[in-house]
N, C-alpha and C. Protein backbone atom coordinates (compact mmCIF):
# COMPACT_ATOMS: atom_id res chain seq x y z
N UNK A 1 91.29 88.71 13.08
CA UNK A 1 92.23 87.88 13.81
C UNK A 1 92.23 88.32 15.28
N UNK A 2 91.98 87.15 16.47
CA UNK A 2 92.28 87.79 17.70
C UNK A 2 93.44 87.69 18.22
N UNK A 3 93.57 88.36 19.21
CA UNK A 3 94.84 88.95 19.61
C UNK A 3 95.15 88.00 20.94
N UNK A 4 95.68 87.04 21.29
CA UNK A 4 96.48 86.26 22.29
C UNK A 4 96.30 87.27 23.23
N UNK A 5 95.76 87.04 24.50
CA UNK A 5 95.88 88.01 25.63
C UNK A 5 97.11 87.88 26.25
N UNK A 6 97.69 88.63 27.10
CA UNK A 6 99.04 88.59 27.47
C UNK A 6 98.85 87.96 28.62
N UNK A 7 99.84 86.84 29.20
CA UNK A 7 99.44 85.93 29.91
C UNK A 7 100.54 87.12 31.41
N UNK A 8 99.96 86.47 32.69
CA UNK A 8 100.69 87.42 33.45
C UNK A 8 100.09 86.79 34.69
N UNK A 9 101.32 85.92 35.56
CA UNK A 9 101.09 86.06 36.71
C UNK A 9 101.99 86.78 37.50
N UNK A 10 100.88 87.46 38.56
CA UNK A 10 101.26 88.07 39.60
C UNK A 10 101.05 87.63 41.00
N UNK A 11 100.35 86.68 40.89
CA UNK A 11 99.87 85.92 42.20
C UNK A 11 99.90 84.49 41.48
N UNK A 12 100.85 83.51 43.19
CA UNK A 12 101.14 82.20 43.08
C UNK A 12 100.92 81.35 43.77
N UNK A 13 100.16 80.68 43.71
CA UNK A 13 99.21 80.18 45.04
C UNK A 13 100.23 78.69 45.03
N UNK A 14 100.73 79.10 46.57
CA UNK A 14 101.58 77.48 46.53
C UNK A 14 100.87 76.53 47.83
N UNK A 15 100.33 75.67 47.81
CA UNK A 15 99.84 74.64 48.50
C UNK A 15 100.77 73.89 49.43
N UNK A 16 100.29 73.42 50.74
CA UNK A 16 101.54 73.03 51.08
C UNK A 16 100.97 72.21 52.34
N UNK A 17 101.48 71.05 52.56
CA UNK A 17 101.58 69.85 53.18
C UNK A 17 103.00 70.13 54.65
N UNK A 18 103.54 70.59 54.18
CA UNK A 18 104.86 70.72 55.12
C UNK A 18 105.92 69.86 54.88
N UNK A 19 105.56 69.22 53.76
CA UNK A 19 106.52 67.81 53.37
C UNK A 19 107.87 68.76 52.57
N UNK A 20 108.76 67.53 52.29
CA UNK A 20 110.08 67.48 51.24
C UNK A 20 109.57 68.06 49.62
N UNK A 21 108.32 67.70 49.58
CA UNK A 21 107.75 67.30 48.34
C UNK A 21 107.08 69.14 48.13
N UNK A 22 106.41 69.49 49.37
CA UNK A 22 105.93 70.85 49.36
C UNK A 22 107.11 71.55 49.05
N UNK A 23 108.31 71.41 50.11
CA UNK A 23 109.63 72.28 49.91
C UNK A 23 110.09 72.56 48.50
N UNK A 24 110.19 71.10 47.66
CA UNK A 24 110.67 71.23 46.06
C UNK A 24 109.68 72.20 45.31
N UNK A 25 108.29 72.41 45.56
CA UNK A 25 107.54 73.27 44.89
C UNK A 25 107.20 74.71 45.14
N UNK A 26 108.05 74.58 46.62
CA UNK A 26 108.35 76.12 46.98
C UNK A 26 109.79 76.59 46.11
N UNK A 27 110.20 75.94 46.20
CA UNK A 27 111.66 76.78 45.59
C UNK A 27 110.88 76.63 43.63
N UNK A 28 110.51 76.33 43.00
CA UNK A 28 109.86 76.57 41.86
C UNK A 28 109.20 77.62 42.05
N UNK A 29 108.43 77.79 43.16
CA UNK A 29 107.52 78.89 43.19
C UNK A 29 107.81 80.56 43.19
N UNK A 30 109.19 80.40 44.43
CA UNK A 30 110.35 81.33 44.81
C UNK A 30 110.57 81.79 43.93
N UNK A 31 111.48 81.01 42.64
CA UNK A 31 111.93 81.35 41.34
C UNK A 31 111.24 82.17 40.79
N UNK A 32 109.71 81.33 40.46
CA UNK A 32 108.83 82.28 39.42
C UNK A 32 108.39 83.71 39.90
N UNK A 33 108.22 83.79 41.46
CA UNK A 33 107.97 84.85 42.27
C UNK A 33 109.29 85.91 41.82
N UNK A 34 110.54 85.28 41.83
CA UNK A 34 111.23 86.59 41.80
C UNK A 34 111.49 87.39 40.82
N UNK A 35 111.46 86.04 39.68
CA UNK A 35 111.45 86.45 37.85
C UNK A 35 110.38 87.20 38.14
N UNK A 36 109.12 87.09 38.35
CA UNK A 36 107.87 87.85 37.86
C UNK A 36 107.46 89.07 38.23
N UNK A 37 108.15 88.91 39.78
CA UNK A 37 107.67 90.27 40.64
C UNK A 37 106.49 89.54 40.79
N UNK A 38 105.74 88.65 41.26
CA UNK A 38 104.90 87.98 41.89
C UNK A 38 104.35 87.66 42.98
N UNK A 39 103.28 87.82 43.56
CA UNK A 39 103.16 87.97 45.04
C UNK A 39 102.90 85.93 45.38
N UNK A 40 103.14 85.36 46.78
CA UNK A 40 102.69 84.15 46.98
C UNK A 40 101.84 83.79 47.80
N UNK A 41 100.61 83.19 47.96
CA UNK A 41 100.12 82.44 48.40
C UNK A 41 99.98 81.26 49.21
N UNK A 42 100.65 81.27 50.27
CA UNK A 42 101.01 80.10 50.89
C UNK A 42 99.68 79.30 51.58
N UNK A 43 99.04 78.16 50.90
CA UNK A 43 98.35 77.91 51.98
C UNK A 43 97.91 76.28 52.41
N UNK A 44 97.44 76.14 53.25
CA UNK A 44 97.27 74.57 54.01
C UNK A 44 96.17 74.65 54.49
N UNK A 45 95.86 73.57 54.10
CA UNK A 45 94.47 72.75 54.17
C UNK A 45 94.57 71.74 55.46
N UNK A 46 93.90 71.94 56.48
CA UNK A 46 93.91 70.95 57.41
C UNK A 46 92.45 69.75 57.01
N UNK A 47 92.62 68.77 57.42
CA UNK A 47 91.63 67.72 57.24
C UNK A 47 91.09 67.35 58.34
N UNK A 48 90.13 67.65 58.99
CA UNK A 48 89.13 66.73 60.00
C UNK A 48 89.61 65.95 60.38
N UNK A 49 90.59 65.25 61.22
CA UNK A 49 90.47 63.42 61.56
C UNK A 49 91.55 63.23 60.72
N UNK A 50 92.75 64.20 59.64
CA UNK A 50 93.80 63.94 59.65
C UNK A 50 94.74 64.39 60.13
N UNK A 51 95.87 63.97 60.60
CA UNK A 51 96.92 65.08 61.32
C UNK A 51 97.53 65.21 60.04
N UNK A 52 98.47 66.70 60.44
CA UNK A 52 99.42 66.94 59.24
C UNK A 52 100.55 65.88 59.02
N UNK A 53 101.25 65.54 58.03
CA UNK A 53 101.85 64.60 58.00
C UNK A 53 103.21 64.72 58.56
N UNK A 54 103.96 66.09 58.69
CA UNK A 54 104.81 66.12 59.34
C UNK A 54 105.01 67.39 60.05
N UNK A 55 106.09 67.67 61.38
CA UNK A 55 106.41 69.16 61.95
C UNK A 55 107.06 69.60 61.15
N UNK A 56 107.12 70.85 61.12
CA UNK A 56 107.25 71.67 59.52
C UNK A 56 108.63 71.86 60.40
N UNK A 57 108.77 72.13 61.94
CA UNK A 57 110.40 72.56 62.21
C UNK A 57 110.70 71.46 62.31
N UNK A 58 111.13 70.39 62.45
CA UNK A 58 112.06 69.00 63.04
C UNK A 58 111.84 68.70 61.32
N UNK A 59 111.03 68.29 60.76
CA UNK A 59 110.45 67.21 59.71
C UNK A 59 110.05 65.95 60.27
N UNK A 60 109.78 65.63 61.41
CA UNK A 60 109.45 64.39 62.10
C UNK A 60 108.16 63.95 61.71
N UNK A 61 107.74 62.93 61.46
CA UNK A 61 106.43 62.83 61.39
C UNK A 61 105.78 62.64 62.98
N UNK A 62 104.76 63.10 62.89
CA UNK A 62 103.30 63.25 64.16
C UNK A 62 103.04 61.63 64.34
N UNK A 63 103.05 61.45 65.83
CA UNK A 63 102.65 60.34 66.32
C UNK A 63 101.30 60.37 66.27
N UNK A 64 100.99 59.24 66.14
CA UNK A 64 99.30 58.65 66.23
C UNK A 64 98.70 59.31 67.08
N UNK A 65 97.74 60.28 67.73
CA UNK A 65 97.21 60.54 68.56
C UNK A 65 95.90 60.98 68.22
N UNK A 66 95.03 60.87 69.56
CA UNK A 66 93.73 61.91 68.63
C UNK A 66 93.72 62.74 68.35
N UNK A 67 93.32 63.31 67.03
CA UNK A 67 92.71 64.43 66.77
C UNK A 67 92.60 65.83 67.29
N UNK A 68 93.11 66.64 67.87
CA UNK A 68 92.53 67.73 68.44
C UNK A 68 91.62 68.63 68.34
N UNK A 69 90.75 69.61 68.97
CA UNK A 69 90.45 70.99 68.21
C UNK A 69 90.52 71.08 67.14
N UNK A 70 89.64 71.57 66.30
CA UNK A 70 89.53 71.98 64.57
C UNK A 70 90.54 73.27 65.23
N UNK A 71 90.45 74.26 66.03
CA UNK A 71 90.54 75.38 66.34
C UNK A 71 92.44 75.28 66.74
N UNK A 72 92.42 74.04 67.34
CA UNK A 72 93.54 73.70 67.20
C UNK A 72 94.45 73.78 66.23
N UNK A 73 93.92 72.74 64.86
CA UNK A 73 94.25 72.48 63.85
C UNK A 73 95.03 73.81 63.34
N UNK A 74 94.03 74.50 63.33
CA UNK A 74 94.51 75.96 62.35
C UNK A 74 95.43 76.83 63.08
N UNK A 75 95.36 76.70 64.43
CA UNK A 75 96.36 77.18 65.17
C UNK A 75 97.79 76.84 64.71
N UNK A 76 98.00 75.22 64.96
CA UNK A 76 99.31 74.93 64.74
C UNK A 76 99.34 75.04 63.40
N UNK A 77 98.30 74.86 62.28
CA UNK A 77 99.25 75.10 60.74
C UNK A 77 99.00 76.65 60.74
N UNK A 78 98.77 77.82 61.55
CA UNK A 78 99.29 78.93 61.01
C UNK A 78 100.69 79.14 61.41
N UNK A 79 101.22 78.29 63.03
CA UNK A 79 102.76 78.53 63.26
C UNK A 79 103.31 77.70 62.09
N UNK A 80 103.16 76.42 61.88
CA UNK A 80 104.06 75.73 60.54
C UNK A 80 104.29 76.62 59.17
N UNK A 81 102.99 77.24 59.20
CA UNK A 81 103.28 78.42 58.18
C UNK A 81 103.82 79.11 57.98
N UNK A 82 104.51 79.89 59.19
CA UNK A 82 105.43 80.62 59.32
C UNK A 82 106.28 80.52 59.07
N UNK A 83 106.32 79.29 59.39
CA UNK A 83 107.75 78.35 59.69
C UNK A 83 108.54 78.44 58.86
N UNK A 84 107.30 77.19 57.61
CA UNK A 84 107.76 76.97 56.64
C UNK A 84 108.39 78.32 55.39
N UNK A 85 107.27 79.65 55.54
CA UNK A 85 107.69 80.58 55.04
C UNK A 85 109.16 80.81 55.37
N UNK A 86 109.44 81.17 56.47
CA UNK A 86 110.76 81.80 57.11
C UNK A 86 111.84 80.67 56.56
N UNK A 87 111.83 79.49 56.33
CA UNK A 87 112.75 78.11 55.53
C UNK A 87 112.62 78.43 54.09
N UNK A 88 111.83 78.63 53.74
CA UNK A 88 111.66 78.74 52.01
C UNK A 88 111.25 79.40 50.95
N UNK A 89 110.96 80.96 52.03
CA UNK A 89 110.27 82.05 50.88
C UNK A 89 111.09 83.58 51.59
N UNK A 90 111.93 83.45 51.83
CA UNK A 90 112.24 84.46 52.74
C UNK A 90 112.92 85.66 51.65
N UNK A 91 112.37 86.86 51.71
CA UNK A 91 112.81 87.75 50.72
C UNK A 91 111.45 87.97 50.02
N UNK A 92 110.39 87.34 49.90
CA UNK A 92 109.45 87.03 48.98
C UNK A 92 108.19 88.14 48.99
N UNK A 93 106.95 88.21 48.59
CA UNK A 93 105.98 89.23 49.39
C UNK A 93 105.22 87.89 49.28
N UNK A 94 104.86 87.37 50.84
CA UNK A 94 103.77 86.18 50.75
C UNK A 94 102.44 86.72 51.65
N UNK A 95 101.40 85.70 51.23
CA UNK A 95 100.28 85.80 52.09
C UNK A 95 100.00 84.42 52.77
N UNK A 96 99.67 84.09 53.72
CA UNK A 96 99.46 82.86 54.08
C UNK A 96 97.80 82.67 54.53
N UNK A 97 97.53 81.73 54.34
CA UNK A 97 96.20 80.91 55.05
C UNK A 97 95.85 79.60 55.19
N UNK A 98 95.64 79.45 56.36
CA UNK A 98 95.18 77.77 56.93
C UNK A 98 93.61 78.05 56.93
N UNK A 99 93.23 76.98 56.53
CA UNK A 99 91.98 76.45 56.62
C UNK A 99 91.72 74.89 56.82
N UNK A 100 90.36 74.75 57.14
CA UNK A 100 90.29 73.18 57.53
C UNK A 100 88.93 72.60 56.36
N UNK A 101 89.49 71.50 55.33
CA UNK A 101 88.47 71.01 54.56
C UNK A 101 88.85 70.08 54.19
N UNK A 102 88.30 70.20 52.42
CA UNK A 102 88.01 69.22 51.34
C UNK A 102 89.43 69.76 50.96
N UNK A 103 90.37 69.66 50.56
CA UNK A 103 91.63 70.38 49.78
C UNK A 103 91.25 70.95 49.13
N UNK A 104 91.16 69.63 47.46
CA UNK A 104 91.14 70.59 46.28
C UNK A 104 89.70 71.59 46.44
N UNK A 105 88.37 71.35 46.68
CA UNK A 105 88.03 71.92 47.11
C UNK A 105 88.14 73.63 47.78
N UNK A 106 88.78 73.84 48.72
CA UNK A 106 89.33 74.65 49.46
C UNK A 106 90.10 75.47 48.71
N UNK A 107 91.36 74.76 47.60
CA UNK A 107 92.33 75.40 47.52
C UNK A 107 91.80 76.27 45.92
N UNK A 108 90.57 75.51 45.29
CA UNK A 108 90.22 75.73 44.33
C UNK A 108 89.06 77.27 45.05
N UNK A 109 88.58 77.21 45.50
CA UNK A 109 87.82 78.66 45.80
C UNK A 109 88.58 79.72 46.44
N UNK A 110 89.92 79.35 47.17
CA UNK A 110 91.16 80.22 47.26
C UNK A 110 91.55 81.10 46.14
N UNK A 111 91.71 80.02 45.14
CA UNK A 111 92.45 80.15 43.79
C UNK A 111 91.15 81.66 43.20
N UNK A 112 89.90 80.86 43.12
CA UNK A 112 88.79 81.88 42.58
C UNK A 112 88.69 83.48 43.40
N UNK A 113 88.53 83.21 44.59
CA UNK A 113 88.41 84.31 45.41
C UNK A 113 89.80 85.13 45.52
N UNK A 114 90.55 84.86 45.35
CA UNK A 114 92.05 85.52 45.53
C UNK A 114 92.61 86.26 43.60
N UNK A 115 91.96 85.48 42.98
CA UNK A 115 92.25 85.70 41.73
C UNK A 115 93.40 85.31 41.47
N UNK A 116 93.90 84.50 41.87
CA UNK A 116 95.17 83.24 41.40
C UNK A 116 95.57 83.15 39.85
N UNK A 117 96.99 83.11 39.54
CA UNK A 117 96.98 83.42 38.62
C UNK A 117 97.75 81.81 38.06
N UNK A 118 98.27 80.93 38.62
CA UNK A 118 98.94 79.94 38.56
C UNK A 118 98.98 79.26 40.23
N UNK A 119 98.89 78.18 39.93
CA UNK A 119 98.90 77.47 41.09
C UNK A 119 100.62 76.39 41.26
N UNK A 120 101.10 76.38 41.86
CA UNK A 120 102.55 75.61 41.95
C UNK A 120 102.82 74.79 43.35
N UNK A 121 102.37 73.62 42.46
CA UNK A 121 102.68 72.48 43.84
C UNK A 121 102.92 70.36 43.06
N UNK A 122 103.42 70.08 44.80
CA UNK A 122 104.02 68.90 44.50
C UNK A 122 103.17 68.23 44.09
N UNK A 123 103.37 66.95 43.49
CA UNK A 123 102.74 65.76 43.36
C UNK A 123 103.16 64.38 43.56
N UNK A 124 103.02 63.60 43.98
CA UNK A 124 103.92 62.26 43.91
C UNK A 124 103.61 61.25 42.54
N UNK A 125 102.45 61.57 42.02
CA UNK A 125 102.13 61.06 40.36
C UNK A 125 102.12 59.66 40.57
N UNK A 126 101.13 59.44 41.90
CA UNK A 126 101.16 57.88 41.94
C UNK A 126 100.76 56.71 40.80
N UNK A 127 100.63 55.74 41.22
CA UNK A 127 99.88 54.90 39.64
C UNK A 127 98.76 55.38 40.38
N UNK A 128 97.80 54.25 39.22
CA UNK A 128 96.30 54.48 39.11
C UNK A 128 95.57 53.48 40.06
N UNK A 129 96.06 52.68 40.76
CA UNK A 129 95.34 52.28 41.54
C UNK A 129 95.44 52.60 42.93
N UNK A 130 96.35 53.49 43.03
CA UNK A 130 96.66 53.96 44.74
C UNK A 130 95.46 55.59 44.85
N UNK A 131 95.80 56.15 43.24
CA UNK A 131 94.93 57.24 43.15
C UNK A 131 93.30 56.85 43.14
N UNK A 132 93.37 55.88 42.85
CA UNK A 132 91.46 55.27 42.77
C UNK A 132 91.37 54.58 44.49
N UNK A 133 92.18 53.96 45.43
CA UNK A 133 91.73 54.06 46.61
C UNK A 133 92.22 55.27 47.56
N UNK A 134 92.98 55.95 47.51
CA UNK A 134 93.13 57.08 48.09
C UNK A 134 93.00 58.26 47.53
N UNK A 135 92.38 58.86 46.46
CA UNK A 135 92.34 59.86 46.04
C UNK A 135 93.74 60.66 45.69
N UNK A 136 93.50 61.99 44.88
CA UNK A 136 94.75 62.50 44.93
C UNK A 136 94.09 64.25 45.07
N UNK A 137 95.03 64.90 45.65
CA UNK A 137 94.56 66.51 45.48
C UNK A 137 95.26 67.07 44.16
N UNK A 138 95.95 66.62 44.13
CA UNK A 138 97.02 67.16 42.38
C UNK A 138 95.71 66.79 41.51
N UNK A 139 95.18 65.81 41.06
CA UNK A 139 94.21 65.48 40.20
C UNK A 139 92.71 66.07 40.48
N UNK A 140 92.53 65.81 41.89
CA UNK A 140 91.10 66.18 42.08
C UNK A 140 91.44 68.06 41.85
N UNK A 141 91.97 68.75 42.10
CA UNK A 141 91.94 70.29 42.05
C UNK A 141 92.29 70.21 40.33
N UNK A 142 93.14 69.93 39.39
CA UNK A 142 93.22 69.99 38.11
C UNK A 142 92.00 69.76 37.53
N UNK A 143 90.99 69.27 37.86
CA UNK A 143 90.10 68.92 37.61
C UNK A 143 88.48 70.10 37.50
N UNK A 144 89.07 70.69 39.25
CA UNK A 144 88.35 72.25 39.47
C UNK A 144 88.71 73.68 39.38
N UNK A 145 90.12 73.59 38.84
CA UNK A 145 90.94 74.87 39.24
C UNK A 145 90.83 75.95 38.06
N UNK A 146 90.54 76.82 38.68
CA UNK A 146 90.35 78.05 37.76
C UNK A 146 90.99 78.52 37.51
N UNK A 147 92.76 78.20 37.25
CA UNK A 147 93.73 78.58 36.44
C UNK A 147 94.88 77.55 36.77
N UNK A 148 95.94 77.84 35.50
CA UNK A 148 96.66 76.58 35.11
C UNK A 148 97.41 76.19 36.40
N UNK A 149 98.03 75.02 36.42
CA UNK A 149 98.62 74.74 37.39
C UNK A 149 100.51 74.01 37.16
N UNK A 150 101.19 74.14 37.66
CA UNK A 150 102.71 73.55 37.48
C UNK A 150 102.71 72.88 38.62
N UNK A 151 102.80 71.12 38.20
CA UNK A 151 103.39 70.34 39.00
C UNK A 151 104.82 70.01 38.51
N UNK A 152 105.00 69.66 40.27
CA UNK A 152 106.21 69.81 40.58
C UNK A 152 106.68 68.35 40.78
N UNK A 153 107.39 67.55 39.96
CA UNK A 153 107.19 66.14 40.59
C UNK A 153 107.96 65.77 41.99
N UNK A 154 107.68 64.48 42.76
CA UNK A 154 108.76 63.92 43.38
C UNK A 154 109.69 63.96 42.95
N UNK A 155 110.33 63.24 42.00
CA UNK A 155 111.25 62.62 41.54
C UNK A 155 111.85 63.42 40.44
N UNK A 156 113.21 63.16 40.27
CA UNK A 156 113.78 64.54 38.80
C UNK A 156 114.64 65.21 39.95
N UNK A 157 115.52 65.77 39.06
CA UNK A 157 116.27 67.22 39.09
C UNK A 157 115.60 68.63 39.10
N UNK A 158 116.32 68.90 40.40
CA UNK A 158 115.52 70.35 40.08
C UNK A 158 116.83 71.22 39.87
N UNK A 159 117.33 71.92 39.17
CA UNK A 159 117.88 72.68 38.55
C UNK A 159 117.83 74.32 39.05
N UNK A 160 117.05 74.70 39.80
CA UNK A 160 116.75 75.97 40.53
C UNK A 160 118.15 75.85 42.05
């Protein structure tokens, strides 16, 4: 008979957009971090030719403009990072990293190289035809991720 390995995270890789939707899956994350004695992972994915969707201090969304600097990019999501840490993980032991890619992609060789032990983030759980013309990162990374993941929905009670 084999023996169930003992399941154990210590590292929590939380993904993050800067949205309402990121915030609800930080405070899930917080939780499990403090029950566990768990270290976190904070990190953001910048996109080529997308801006972030919102300022992590105001919550405003970003006006239309071009593009800046890739070098840029990672600049301003390492201050949002902060940011957002100092709003929603404060007390915590976090690590942060911006990078600029593919997401799931990205967040999936994070996950490998860091040795991730659970991944905890939002989703909006669109239907199926918004996910077949716009893709989704909740699905496309479930798809590559080298350990389990807890979504967090939009919508619901959160109870934390």
């Amino acid at each position: 008979m084999n023996a169930t390995p003992a399941i154990q995270y210590s590292s929590i890789l939380l993904p993050t957009a800067f949205s309402e939707l990121s915030k609800r899956a930080a405070a899930h994350a917080a939780y499990l971090a403090k029950s566990l004695g768990a270290t976190i992972h904070v990190v953001h994915v910048a996109s080529p030719g997308v801006p972030p969707p919102v300022d992590a201090a105001s919550g405003a969304p970003y006006p239309a403009v071009a593009m800046p600097d890739p070098s840029l990019l990672v600049e301003h999501g390492r201050a949002s990072l902060a940011e957002f840490v100092r709003s929603n993980l404060t007390g915590l032991e976090v690590k942060t990293e911006c990078t600029i890619g593919n997401a799931p992609h990205e967040l999936a060789e994070y996950a490998s190289r860091n040795r991730i032990d659970l991944i905890v983030m939002g989703t909006h759980a669109d239907g199926v035809v918004k996910r077949l013309i716009f893709g989704s990162v909740s699905k496309s990374l479930l798809e590559c991720s080298p350990c389990p993941i807890l979504f967090v929905p939009v919508h619901g009670v959160s109870h934390l």
